[in-house]
PDB file of N, CA and C in Angstrom:
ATOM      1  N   UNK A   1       0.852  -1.191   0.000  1.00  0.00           N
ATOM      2  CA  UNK A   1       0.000   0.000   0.000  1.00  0.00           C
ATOM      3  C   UNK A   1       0.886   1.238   0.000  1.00  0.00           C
ATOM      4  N   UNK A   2       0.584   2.273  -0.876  1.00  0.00           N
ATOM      5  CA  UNK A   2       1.123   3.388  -0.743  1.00  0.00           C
ATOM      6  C   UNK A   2       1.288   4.038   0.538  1.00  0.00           C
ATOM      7  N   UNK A   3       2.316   5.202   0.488  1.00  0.00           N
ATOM      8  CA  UNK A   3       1.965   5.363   2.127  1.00  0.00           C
ATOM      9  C   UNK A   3       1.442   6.796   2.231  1.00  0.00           C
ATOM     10  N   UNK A   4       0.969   7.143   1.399  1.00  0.00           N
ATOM     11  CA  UNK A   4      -0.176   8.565   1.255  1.00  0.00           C
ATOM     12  C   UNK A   4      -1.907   7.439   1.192  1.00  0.00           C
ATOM     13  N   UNK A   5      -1.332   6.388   1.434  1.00  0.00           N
ATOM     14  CA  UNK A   5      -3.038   5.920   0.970  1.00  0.00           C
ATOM     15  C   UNK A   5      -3.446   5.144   2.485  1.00  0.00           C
ATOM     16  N   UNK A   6      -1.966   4.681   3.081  1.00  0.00           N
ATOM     17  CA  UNK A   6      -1.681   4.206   4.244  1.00  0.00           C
ATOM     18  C   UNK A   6      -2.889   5.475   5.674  1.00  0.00           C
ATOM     19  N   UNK A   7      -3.812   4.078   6.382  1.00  0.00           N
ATOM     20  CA  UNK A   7      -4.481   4.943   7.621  1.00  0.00           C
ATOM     21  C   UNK A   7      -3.542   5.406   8.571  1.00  0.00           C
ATOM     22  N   UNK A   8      -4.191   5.978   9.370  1.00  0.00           N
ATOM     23  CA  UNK A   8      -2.909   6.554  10.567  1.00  0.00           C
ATOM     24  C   UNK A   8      -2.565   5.563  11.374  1.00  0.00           C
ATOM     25  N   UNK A   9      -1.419   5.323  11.892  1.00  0.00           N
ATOM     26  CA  UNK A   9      -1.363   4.422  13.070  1.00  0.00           C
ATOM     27  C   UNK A   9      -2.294   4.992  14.151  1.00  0.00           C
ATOM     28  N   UNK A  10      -2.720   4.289  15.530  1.00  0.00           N
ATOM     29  CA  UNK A  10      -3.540   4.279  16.654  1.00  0.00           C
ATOM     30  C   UNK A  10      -2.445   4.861  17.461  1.00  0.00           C
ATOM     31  N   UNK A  11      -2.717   5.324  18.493  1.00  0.00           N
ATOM     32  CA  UNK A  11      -2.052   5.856  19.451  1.00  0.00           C
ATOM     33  C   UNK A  11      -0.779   4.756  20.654  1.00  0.00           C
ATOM     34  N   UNK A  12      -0.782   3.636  20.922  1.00  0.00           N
ATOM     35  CA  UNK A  12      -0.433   2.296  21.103  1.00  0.00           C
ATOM     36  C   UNK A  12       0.243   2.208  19.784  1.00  0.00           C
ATOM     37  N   UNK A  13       0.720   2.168  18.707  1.00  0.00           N
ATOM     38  CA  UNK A  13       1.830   2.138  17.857  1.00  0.00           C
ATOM     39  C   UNK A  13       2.484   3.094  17.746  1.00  0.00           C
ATOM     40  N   UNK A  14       2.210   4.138  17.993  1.00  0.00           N
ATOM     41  CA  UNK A  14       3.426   5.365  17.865  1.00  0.00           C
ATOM     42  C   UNK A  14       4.502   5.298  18.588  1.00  0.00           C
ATOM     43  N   UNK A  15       5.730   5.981  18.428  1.00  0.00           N
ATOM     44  CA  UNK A  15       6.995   5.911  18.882  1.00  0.00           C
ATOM     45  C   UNK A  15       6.640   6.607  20.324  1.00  0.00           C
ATOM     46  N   UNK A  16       7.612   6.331  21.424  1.00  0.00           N
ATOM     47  CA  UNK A  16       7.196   6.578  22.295  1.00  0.00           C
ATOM     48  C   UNK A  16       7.577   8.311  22.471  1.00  0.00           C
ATOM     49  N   UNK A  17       8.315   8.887  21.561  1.00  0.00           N
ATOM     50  CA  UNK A  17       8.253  10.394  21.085  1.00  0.00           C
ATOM     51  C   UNK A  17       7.021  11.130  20.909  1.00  0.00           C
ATOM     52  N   UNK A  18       6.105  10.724  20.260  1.00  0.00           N
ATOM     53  CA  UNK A  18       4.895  11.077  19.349  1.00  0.00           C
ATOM     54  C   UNK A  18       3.975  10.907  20.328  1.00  0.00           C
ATOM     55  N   UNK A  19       3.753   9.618  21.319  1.00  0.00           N
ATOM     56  CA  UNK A  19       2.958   9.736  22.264  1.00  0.00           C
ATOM     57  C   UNK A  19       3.162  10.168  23.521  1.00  0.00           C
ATOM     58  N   UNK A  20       4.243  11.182  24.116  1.00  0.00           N
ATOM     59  CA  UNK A  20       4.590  12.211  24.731  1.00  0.00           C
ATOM     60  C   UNK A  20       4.060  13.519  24.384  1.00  0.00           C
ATOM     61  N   UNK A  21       4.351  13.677  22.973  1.00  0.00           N
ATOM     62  CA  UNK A  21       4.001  14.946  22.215  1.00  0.00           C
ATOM     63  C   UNK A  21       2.482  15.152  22.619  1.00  0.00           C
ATOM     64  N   UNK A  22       1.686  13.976  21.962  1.00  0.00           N
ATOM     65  CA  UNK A  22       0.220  14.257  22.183  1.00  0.00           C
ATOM     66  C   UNK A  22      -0.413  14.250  23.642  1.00  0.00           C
ATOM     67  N   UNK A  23       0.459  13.795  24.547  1.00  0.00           N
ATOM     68  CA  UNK A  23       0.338  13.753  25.669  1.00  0.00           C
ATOM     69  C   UNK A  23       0.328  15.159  26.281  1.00  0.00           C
ATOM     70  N   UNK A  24       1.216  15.975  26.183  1.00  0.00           N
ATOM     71  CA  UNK A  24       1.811  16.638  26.599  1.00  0.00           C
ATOM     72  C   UNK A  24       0.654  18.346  26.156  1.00  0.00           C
ATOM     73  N   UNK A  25       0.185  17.648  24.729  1.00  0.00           N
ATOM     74  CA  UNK A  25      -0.347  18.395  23.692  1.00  0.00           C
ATOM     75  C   UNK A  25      -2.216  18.850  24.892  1.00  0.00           C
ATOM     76  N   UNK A  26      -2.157  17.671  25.272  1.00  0.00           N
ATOM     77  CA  UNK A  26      -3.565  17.339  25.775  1.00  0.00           C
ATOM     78  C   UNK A  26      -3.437  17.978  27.113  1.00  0.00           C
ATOM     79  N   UNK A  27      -2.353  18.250  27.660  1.00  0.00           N
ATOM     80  CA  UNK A  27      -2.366  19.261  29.044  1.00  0.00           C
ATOM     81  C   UNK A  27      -2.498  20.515  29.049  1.00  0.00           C
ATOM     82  N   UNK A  28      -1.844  20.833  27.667  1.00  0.00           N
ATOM     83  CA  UNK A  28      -2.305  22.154  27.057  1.00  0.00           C
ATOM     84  C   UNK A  28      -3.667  22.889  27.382  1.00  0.00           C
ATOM     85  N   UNK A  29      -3.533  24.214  27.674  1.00  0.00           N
ATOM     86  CA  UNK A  29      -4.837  25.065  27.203  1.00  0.00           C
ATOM     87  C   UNK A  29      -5.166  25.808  26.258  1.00  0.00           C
ATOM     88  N   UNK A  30      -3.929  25.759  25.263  1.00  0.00           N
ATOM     89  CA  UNK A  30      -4.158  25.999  24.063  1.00  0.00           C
ATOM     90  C   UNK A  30      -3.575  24.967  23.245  1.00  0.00           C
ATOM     91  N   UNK A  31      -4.451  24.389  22.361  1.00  0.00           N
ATOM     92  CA  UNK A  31      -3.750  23.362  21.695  1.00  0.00           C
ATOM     93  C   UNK A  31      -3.698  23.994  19.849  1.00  0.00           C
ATOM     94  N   UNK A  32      -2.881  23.402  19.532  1.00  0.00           N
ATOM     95  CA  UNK A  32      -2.926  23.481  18.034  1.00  0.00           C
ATOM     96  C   UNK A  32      -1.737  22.417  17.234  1.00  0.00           C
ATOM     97  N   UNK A  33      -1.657  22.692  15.973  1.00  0.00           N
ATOM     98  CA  UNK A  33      -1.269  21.826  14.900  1.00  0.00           C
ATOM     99  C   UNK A  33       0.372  22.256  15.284  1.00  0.00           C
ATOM    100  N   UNK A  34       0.620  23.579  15.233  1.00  0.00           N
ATOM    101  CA  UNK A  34       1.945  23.968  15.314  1.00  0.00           C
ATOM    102  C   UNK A  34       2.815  23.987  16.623  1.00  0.00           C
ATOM    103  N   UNK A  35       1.720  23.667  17.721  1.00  0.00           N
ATOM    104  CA  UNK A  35       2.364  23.308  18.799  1.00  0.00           C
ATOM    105  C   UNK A  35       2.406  21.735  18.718  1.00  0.00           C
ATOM    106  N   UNK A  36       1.860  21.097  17.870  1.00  0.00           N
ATOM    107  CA  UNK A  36       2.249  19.405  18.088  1.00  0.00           C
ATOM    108  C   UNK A  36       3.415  19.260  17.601  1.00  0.00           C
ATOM    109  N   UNK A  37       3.361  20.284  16.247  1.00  0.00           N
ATOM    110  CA  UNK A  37       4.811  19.692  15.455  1.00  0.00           C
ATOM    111  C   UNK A  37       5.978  19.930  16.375  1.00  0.00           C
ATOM    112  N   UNK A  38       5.673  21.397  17.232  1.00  0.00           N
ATOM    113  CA  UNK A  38       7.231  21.651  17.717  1.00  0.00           C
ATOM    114  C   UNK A  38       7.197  20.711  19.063  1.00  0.00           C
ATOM    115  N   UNK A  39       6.443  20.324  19.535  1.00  0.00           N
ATOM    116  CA  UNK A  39       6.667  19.130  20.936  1.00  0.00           C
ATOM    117  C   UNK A  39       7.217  17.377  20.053  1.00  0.00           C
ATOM    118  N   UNK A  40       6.602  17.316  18.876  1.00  0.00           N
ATOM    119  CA  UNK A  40       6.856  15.866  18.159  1.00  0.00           C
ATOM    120  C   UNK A  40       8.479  16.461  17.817  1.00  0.00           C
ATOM    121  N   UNK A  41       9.221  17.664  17.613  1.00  0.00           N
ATOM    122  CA  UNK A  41      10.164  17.939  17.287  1.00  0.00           C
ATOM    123  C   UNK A  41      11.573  17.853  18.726  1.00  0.00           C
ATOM    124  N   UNK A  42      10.654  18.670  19.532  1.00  0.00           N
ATOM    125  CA  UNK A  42      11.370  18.312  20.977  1.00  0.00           C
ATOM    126  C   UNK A  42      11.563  16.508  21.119  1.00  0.00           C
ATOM    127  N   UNK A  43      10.501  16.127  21.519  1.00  0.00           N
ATOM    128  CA  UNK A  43      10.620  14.864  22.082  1.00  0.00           C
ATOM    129  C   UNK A  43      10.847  14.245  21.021  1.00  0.00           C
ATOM    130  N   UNK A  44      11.230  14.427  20.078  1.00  0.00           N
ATOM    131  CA  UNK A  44      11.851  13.005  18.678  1.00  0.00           C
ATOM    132  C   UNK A  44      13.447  13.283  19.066  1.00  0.00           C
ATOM    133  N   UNK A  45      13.840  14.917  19.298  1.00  0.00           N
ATOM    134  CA  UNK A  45      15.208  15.230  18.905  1.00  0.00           C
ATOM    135  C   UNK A  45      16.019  14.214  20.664  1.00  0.00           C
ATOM    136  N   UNK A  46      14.729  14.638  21.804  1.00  0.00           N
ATOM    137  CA  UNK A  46      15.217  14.081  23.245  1.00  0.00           C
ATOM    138  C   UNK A  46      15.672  12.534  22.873  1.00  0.00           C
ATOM    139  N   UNK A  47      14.661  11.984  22.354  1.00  0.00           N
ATOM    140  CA  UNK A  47      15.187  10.853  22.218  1.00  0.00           C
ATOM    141  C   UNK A  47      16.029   9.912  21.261  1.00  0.00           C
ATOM    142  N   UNK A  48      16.738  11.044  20.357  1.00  0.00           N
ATOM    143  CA  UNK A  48      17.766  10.647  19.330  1.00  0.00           C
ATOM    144  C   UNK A  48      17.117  10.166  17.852  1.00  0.00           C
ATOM    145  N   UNK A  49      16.049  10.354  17.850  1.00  0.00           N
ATOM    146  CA  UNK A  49      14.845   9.958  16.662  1.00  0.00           C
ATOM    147  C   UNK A  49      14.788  11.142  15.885  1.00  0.00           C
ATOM    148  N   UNK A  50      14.461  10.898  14.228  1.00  0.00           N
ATOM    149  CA  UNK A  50      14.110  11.748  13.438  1.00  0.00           C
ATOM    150  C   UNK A  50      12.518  11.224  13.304  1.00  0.00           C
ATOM    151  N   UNK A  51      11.434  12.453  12.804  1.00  0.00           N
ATOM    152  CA  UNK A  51      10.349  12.432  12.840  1.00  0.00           C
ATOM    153  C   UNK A  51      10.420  11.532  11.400  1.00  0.00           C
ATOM    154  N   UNK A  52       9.217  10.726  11.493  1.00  0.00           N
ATOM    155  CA  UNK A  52       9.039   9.975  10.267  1.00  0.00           C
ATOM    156  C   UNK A  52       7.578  10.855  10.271  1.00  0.00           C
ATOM    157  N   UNK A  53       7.334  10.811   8.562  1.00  0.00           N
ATOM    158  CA  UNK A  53       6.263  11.493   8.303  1.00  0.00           C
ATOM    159  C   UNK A  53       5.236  11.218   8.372  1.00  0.00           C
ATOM    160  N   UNK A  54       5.354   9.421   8.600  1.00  0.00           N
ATOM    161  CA  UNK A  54       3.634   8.975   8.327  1.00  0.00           C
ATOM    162  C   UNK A  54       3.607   8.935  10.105  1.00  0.00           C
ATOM    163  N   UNK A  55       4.807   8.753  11.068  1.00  0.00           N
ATOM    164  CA  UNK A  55       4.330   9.397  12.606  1.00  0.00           C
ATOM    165  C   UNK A  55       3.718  10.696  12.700  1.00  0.00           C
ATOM    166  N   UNK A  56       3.829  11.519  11.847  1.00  0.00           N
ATOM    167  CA  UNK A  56       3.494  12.928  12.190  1.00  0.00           C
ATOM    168  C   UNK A  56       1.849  13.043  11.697  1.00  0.00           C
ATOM    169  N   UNK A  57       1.709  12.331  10.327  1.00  0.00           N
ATOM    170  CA  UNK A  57       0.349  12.301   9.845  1.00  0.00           C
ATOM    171  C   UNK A  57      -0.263  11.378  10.869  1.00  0.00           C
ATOM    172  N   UNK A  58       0.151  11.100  11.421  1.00  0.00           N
ATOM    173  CA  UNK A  58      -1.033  10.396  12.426  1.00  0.00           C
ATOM    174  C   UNK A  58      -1.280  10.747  13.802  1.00  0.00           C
ATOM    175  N   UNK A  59      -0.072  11.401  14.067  1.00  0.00           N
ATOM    176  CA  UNK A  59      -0.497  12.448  15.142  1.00  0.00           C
ATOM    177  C   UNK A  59      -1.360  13.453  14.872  1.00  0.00           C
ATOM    178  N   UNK A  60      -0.827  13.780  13.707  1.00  0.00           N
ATOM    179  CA  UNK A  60      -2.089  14.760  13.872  1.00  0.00           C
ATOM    180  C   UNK A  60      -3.855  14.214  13.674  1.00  0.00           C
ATOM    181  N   UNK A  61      -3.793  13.080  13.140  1.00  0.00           N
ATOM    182  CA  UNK A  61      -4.955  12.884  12.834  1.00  0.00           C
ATOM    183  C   UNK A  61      -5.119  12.465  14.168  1.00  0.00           C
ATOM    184  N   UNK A  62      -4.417  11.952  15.077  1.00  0.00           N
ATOM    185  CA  UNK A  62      -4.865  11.694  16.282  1.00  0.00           C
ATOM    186  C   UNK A  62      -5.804  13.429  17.228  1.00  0.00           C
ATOM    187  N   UNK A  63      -4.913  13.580  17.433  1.00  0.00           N
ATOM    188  CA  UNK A  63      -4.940  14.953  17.474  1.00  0.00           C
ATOM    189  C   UNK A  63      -6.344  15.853  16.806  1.00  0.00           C
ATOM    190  N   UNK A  64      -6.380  15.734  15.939  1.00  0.00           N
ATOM    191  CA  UNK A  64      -7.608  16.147  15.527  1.00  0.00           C
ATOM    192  C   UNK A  64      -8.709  15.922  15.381  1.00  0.00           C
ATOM    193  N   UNK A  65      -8.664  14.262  15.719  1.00  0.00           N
ATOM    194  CA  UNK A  65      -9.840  13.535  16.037  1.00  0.00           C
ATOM    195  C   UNK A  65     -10.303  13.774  17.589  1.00  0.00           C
ATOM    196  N   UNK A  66      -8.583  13.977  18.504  1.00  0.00           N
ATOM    197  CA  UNK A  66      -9.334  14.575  19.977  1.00  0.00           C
ATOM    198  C   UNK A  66      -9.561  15.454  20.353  1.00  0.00           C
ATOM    199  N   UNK A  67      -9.162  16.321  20.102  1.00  0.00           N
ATOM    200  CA  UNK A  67      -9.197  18.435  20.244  1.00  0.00           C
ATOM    201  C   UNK A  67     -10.410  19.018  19.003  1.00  0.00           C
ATOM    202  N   UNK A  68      -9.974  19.044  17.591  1.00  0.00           N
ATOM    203  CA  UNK A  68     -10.935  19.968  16.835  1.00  0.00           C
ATOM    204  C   UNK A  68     -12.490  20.392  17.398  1.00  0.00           C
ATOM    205  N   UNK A  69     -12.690  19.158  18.329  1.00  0.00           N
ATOM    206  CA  UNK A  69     -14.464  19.550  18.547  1.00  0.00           C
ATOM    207  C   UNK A  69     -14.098  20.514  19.843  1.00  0.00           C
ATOM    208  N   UNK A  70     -13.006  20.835  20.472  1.00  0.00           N
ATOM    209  CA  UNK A  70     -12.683  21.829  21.569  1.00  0.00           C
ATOM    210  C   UNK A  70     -12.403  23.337  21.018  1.00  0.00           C
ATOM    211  N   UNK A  71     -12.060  23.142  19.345  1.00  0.00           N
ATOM    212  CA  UNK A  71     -11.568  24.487  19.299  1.00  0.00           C
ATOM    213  C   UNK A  71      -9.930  24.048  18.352  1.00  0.00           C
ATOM    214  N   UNK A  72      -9.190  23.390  19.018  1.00  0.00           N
ATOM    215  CA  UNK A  72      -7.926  23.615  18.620  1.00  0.00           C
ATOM    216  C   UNK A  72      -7.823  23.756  16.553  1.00  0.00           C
ATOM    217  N   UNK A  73      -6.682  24.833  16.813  1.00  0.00           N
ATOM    218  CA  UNK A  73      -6.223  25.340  15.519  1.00  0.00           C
ATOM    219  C   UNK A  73      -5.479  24.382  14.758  1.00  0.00           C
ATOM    220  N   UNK A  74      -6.206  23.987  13.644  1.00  0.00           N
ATOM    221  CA  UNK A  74      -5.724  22.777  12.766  1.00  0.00           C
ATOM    222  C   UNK A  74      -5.177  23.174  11.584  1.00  0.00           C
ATOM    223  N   UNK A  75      -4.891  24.476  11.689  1.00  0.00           N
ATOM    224  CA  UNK A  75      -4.204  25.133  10.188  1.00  0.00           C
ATOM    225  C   UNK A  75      -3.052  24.208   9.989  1.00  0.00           C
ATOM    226  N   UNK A  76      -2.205  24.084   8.778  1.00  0.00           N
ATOM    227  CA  UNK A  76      -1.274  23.485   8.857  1.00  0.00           C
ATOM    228  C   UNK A  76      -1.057  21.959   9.097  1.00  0.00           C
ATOM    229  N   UNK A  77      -2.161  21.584   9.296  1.00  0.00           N
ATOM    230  CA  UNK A  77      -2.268  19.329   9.281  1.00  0.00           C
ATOM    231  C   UNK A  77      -2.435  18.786   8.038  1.00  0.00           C
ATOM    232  N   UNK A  78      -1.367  17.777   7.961  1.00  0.00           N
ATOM    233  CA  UNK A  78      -1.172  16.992   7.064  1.00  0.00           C
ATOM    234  C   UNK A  78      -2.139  16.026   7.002  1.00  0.00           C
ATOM    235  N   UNK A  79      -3.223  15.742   8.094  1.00  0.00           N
ATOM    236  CA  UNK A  79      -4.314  14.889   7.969  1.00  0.00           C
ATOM    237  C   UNK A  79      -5.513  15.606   8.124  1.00  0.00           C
ATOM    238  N   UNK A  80      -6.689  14.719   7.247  1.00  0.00           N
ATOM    239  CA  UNK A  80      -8.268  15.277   7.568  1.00  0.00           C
ATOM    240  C   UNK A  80      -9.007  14.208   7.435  1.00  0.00           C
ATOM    241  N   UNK A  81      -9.749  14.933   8.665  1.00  0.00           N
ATOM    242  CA  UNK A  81     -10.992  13.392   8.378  1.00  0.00           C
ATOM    243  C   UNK A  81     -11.917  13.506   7.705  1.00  0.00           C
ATOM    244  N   UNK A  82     -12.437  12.537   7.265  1.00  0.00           N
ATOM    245  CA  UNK A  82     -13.988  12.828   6.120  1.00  0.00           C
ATOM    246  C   UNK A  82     -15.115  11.900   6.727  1.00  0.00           C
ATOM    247  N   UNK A  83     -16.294  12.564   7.110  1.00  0.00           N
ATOM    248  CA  UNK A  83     -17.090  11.480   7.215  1.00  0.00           C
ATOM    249  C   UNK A  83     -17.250  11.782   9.083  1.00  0.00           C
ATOM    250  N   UNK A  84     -17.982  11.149   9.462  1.00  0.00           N
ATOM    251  CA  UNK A  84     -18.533  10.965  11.144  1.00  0.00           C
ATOM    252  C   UNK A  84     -18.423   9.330  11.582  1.00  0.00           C
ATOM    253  N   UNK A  85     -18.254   9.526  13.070  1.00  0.00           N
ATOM    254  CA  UNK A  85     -18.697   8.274  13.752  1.00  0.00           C
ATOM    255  C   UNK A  85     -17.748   7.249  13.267  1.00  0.00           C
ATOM    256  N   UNK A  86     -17.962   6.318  13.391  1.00  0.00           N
ATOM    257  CA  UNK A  86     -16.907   5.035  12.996  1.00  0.00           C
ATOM    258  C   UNK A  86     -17.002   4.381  11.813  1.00  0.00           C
ATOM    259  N   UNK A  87     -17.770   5.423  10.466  1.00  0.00           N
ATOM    260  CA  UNK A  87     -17.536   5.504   9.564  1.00  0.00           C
ATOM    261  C   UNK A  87     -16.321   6.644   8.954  1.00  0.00           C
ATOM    262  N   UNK A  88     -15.978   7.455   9.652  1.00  0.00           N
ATOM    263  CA  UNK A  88     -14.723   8.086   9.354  1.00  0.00           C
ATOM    264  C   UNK A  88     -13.256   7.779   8.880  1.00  0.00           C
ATOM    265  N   UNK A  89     -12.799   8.382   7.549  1.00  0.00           N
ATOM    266  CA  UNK A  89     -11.677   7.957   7.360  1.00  0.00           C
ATOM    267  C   UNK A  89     -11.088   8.652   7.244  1.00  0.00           C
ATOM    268  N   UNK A  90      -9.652   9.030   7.789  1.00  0.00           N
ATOM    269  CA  UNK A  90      -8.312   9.939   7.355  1.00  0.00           C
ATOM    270  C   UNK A  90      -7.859  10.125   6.414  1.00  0.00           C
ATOM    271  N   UNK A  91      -7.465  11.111   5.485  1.00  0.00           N
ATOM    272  CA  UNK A  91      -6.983  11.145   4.515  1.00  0.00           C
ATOM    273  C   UNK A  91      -5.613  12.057   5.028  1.00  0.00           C
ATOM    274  N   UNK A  92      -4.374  11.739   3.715  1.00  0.00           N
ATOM    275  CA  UNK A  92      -3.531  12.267   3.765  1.00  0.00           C
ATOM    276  C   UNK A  92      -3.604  13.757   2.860  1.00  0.00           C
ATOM    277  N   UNK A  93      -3.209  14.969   3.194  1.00  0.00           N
ATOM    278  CA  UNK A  93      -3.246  16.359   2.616  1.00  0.00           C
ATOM    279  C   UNK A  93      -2.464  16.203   1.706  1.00  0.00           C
ATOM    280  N   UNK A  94      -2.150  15.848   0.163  1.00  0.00           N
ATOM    281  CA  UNK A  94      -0.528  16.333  -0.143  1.00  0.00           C
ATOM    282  C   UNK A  94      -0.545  17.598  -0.468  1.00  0.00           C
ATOM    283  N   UNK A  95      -1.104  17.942  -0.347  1.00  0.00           N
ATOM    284  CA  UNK A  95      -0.475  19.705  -0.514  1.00  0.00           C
ATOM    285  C   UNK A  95      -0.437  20.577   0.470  1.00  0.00           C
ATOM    286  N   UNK A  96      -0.277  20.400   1.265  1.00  0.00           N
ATOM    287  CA  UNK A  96      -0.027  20.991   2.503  1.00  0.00           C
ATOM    288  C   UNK A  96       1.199  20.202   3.195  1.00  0.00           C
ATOM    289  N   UNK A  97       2.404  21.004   2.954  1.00  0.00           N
ATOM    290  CA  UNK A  97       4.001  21.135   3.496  1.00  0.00           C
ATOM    291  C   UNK A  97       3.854  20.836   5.283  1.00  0.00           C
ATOM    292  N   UNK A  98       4.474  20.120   5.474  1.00  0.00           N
ATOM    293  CA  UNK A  98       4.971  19.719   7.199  1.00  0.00           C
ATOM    294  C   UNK A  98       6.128  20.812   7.597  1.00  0.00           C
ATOM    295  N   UNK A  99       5.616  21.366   9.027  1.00  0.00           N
ATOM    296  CA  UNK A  99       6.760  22.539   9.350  1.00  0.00           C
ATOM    297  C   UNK A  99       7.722  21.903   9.746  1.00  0.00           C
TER     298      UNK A  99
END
């Protein structure tokens, strides 16, 4: 499978970088897209890891599947969901650049 066609990983497969980030993201009182990237950037660099891209597309889709209905600023995500309920599927953005 391509990996623009590839779903997001679940939260339980991410590097243990990525699920700090969103962790960390979720203590927040302001959350957004550009504060995930720069915490997935902190905690990838803490732990000697480079960000892989399809980790980042799925953070955010994580991410945006848990915050957007709060508000948080999703400008700038490489993922979107289409659809409601547990008929929903992620898609990958390609045109929209990763900071």
């Amino acid at each position: 499978m391509n990996s623009d066609q590839r779903p997001p990983d679940s939260m339980q497969h991410l590097p243990l970088y990525a699920r700090c980030a969103l962790e960390y993201l979720e203590a927040q009182g302001e959350r957004s897209i550009a504060k995930l990237n720069g915490y997935l950037e902190h905690y990838a660099k803490s732990c000697g890891s480079e960000i892989d891209e399809h980790v980042r597309f799925s953070a955010h889709a994580i991410a945006i599947r848990r915050f957007a209905h709060s508000g948080m600023d999703c400008t700038g995500s490489v993922a979107r969901w289409y659809g409601d309920g547990s008929s929903a599927v992620c898609r990958r953005q390609p045109d929209v650049q990763s900071a």
